[in-house]
Protein backbone atom coordinates (compact mmCIF):
# COMPACT_ATOMS: atom_id res chain seq x y z
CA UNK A 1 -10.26 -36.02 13.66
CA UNK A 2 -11.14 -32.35 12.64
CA UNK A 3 -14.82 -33.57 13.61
CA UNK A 4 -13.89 -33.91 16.91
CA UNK A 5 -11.33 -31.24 17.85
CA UNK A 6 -14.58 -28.69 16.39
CA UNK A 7 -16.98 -30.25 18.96
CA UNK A 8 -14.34 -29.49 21.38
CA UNK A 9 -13.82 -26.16 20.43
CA UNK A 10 -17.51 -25.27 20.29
CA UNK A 11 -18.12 -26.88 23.56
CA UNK A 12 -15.33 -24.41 25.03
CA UNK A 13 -16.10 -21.65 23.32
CA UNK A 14 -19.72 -21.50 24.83
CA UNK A 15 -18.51 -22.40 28.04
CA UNK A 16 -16.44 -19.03 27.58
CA UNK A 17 -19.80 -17.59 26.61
CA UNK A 18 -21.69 -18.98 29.83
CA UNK A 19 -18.82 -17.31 32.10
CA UNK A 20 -19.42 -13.77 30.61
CA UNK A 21 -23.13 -14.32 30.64
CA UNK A 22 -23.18 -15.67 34.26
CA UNK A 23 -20.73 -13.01 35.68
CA UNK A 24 -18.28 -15.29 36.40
CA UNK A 25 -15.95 -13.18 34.58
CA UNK A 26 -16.08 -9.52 34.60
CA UNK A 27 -17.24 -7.03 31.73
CA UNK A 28 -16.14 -3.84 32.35
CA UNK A 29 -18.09 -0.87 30.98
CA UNK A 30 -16.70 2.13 29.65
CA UNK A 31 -18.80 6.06 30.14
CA UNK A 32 -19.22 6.37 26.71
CA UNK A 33 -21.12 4.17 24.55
CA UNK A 34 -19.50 1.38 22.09
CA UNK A 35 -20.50 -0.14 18.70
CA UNK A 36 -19.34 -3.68 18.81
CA UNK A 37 -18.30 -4.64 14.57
CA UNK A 38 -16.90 -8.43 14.38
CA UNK A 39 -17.86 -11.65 12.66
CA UNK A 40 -18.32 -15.48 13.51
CA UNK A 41 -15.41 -16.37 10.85
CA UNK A 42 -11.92 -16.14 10.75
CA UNK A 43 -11.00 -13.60 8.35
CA UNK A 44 -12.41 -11.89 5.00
CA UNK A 45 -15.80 -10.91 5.84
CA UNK A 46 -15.42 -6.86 4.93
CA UNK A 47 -15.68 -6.03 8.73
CA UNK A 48 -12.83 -3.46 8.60
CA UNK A 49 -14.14 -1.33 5.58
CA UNK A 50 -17.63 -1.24 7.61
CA UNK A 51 -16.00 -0.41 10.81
CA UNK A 52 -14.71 2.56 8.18
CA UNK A 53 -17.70 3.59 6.83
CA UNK A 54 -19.93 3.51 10.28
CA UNK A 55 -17.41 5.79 11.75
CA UNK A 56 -17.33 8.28 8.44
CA UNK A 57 -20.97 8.20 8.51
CA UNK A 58 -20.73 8.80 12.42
CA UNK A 59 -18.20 11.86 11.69
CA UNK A 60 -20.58 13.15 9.36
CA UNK A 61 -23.16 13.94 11.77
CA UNK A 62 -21.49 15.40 14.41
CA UNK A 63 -20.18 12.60 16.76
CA UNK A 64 -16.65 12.83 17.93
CA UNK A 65 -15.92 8.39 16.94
CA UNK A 66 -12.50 7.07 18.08
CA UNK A 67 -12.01 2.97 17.32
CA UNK A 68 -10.70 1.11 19.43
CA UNK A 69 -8.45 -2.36 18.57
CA UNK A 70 -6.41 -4.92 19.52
CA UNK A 71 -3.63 -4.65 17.22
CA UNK A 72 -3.68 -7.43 15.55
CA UNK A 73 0.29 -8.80 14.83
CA UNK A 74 1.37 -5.40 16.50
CA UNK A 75 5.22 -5.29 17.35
CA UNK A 76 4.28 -2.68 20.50
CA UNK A 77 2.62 -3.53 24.19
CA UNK A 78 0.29 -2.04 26.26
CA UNK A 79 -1.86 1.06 25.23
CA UNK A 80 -1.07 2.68 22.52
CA UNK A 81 -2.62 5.80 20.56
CA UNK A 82 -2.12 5.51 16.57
CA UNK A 83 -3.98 8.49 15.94
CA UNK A 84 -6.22 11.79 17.12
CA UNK A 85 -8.16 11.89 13.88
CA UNK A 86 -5.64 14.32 12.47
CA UNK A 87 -2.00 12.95 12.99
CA UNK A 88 -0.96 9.57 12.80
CA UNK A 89 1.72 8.87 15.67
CA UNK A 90 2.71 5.44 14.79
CA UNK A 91 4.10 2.70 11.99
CA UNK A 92 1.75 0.26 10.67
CA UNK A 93 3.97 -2.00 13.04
CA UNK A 94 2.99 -0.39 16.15
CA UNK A 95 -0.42 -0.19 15.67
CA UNK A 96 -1.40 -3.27 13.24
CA UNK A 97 -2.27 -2.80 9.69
CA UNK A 98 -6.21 -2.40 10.26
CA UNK A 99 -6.05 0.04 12.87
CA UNK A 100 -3.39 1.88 10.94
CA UNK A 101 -5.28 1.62 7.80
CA UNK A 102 -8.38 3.11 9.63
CA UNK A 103 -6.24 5.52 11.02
CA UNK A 104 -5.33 6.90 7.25
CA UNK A 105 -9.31 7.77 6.86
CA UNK A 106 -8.49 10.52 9.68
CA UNK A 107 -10.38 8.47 11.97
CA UNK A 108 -9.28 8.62 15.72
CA UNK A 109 -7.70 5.27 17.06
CA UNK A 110 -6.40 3.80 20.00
CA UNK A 111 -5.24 -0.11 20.70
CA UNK A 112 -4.70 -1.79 23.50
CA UNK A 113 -4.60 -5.83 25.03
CA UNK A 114 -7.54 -4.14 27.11
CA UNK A 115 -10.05 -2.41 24.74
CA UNK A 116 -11.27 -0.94 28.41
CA UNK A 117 -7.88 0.66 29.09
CA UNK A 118 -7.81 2.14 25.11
CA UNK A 119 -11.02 3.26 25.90
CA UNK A 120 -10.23 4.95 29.16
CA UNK A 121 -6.95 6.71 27.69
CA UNK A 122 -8.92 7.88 24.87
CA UNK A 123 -11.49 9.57 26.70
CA UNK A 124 -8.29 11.24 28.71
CA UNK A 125 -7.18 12.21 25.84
CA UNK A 126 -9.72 13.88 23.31
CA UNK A 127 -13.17 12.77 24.70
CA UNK A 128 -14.69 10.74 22.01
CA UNK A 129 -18.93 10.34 22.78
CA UNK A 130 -18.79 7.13 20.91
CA UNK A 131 -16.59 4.39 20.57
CA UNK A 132 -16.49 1.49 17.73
CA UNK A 133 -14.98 -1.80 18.66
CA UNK A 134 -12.96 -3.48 15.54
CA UNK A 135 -13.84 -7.28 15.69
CA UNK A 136 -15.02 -7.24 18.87
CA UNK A 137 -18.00 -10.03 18.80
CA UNK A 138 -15.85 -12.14 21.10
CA UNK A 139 -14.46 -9.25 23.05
CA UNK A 140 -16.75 -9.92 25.71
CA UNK A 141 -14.64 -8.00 28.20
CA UNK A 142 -16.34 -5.15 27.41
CA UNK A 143 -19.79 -4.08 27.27
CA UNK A 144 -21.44 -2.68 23.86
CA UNK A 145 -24.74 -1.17 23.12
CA UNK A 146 -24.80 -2.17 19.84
CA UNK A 147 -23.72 -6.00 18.42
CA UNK A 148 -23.09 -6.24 15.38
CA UNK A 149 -22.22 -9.08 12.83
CA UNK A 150 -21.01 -8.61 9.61
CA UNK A 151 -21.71 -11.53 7.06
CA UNK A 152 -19.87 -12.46 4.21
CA UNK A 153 -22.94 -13.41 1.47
CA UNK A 154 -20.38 -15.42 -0.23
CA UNK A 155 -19.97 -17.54 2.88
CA UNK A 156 -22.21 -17.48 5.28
CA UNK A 157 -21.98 -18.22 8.98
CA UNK A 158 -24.85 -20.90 8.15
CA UNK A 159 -22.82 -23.18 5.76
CA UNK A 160 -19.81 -23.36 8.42
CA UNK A 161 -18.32 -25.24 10.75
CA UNK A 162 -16.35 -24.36 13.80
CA UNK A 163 -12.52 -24.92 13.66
CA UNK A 164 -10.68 -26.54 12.75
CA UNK A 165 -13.20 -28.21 10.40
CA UNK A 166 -14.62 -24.94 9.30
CA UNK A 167 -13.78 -21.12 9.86
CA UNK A 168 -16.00 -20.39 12.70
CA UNK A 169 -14.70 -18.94 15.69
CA UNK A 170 -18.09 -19.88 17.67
CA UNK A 171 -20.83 -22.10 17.33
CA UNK A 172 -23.49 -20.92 14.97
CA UNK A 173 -25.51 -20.19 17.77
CA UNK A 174 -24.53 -17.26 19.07
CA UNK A 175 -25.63 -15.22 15.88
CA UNK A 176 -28.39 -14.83 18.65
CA UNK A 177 -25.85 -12.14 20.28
CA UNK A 178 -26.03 -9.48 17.60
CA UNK A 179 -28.43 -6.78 17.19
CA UNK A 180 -28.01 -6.81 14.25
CA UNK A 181 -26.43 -8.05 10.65
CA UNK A 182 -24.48 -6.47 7.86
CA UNK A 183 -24.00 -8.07 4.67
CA UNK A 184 -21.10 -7.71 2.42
CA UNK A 185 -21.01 -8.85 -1.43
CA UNK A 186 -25.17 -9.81 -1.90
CA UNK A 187 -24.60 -8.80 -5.17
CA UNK A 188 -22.36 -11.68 -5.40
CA UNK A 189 -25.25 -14.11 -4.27
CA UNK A 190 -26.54 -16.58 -7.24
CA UNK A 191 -29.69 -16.90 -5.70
CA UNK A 192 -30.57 -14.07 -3.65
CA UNK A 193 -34.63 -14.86 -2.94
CA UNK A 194 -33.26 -18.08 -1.41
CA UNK A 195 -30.69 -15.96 0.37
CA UNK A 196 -32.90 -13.39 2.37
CA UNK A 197 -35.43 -15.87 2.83
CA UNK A 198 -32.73 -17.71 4.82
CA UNK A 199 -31.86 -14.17 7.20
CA UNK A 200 -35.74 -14.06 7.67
CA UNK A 201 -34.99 -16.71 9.62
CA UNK A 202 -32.95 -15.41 11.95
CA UNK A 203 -35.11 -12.99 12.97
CA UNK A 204 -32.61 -10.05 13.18
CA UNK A 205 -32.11 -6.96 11.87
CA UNK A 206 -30.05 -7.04 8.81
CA UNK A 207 -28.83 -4.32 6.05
CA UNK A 208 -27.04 -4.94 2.90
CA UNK A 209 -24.16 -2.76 2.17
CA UNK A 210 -23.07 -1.69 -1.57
CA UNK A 211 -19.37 -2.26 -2.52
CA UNK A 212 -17.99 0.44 -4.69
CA UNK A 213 -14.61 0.50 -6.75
CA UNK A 214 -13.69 3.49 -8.82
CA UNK A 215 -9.89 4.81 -7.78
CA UNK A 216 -6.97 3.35 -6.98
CA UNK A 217 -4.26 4.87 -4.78
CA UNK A 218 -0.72 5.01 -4.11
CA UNK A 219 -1.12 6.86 -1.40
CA UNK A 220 0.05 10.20 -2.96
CA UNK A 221 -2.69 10.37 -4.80
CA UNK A 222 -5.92 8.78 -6.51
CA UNK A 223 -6.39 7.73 -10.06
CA UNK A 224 -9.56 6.67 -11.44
CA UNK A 225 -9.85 3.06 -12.18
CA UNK A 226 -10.74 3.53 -15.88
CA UNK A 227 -7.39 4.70 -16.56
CA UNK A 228 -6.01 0.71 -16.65
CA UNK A 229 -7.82 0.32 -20.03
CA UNK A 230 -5.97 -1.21 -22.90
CA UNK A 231 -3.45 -2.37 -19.51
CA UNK A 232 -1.60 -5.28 -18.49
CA UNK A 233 -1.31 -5.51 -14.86
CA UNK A 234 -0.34 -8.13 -12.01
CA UNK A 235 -2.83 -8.34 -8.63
CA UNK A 236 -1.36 -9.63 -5.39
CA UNK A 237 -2.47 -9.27 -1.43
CA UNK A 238 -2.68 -10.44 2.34
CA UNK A 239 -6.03 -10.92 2.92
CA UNK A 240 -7.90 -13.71 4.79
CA UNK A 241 -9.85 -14.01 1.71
CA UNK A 242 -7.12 -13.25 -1.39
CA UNK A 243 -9.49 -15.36 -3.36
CA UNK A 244 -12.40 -12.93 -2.93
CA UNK A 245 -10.36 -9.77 -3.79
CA UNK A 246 -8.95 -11.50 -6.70
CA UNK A 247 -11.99 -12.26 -8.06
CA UNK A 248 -13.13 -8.32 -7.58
CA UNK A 249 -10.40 -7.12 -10.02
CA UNK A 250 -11.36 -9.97 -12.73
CA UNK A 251 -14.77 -8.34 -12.52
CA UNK A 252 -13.12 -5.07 -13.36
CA UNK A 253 -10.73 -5.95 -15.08
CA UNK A 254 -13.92 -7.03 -17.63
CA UNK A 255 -15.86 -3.93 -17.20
CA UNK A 256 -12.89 -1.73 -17.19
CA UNK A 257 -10.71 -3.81 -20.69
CA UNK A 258 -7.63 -4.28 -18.87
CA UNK A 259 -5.84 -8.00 -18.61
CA UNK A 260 -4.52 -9.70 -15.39
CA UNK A 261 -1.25 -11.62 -16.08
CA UNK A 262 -0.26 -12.68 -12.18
CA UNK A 263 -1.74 -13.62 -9.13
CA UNK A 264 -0.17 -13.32 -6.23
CA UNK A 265 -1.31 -14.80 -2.86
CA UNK A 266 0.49 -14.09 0.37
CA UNK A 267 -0.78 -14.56 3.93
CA UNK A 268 -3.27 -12.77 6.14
CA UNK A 269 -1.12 -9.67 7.57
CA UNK A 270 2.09 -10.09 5.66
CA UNK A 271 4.55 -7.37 6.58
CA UNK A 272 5.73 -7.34 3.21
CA UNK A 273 9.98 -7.88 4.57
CA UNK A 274 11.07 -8.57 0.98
CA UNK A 275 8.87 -7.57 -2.06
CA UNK A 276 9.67 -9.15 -5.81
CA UNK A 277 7.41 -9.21 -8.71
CA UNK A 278 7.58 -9.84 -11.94
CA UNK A 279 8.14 -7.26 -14.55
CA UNK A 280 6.17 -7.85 -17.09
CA UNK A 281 3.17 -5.71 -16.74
CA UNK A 282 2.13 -2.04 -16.81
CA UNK A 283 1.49 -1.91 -12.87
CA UNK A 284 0.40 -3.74 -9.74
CA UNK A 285 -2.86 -4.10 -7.92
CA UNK A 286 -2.95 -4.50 -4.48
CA UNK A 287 -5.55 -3.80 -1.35
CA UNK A 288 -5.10 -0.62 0.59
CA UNK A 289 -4.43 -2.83 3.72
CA UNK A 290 -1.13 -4.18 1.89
CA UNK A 291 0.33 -1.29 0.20
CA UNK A 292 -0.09 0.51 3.60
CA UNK A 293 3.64 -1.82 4.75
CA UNK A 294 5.32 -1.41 1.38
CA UNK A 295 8.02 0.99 1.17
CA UNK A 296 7.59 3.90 -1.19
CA UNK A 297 10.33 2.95 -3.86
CA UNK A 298 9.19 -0.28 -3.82
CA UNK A 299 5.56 1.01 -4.59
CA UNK A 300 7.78 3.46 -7.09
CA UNK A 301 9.75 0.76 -8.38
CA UNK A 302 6.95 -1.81 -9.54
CA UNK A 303 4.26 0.89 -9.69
CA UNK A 304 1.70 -0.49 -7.46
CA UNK A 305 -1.92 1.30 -6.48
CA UNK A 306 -3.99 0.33 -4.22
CA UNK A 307 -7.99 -0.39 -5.37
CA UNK A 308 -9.72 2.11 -2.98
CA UNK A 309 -12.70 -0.18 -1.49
CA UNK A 310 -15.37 2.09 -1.16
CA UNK A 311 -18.42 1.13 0.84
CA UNK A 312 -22.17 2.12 1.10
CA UNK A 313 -24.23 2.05 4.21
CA UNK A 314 -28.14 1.81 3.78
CA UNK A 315 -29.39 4.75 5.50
CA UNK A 316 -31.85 2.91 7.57
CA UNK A 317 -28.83 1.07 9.09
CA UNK A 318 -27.45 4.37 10.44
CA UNK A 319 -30.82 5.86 11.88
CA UNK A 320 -31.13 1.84 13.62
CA UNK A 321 -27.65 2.50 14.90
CA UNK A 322 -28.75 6.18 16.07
CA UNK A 323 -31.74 5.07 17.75
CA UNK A 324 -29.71 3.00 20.07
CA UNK A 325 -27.01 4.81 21.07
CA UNK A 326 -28.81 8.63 21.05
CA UNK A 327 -32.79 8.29 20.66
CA UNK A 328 -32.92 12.00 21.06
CA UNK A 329 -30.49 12.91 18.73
CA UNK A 330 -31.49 13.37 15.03
């Protein structure tokens, strides 16, 4: 049954494809030029953290970035600006918890139904020179100079499936629509000859980022992660991957000699309405995406930190990116 609702799927979600291609349906182009950062695969792949870290490194050398987003599980309509880069104007519920959690790295954001219309009002309102689009591979409705596809190495688009037998979103074929790739956890990858020999084959582009953990937050401040030695503590999240973070803090929790008692798996984007844990440890580990909706005497109460995900961009990947957008600009 799954077989056949996924050759259904994939079968309508080139057809969607064809329409943009052919013109049938309109892409609208904004004045300014856009980064495009999504994935074939529902959830988990690390796309937000490099949306993050392309727009820091953007910052860095002199381009005014603002990042525009859909608002994923938003409670507001229409256009609306969650930050200028300096001020946050929103909740997490207005905006949605990525673009609000991007919007705590003093990152300008704006979401909207119509990344066009963000994009439009954002230029009104502090003239950004380069936009980033937050999983926007299959916003078609608006035009990008750069494509890119971030790839989980832990579960590549090549081993999947389209839904709802798999977690792909489109057919493998339209990898063929990026630029170029980003890849997330290599260092995770058993067998990581056989791995790149595999990209080679794709004939793309691709960079390997570098995932780094060394503070944890409760949003007050930062601690550094050695400080859980000798500590018991409990991990929980809303992740499309819970699994994969998880497995991060066992890692440190290994290099760093503290214990996990409790795992605790809710669902991708829960708002967190009611919040119990047990009481039994020292503190709480939690992603910077969750503890972003938790009240602050219930991060007080169980003493919860967020792990501060931390990511590395080869340099290469930003002078590619630079070339593209600016040629003449070093």
């Amino acid at each position: 049954m799954f077989k056949i609702l996924s050759q259904i799927y994939e079968k309508l979600a080139l057809l969607r494809r064809w329409l943009y291609d052919k013109k049938v349906f309109k892409t609208w182009k904004l004045p300014v030029p856009v980064i495009s950062v999504g994935n074939l695969s529902v959830g988990g792949t690390g796309k937000t953290p490099v949306t993050i870290a392309i727009a820091k490194q953007l910052q860095t050398k002199g381009y005014n970035v603002c990042v525009l987003s859909r608002g994923y599980k938003r409670k507001t309509k229409g256009t609306v600006m969650v930050s200028d880069g300096e001020k946050i104007f929103t909740k997490w519920q207005d905006a949605g918890d990525e673009p609000y959690l991007i919007a705590t790295y003093k990152i300008p954001v704006v979401v909207s139904e119509s990344r066009y219309e963000a994009g439009i009002k954002a230029i009104e309102l502090f003239k950004p020179d380069i936009f980033i689009l937050d999983d926007g591979f299959q916003h078609y409705q608006l035009y990008r100079n750069i494509n890119i596809l971030v790839i989980d190495a832990t579960r590549p688009f090549w081993e999947d499936k389209p839904l709802p037998a798999g977690r792909l979103r489109e057919p493998i074929e339209t990898y063929k629509y990026a630029d170029l790739f980003v890849i997330n956890r290599f260092e995770k990858v058993k067998n990581k000859e056989q791995f790149l020999k595999k990209l080679e084959e794709f004939n793309k582009p691709f960079f390997i980022t570098e995932e780094n953990f060394q503070h944890l937050t409760d949003l007050k401040s930062d601690i550094p992660i050695v400080s859980l030695k000798n500590k018991k503590i409990g991990v929980f999240a809303g992740l499309g991957n819970n699994q994969q973070f998880f497995s991060t803090v066992e890692t440190l929790s290994r290099k760093y000699n503290f214990q996990v008692l409790h795992k605790i798996s809710f669902p991708d984007h829960y708002d967190y309405p009611v919040l119990e844990l047990p009481g039994n440890v020292n503190t709480w580990i939690t992603t910077e995406k969750d503890i972003i909706k938790l009240k602050p005497e219930t991060i007080k109460k169980y003493k919860i930190f967020a792990l501060k995900y931390e990511l590395k961009l080869p340099e290469k990947m930003m002078e590619f990116i630079n070339s593209r957008i600016n040629p003449k600009r070093k």
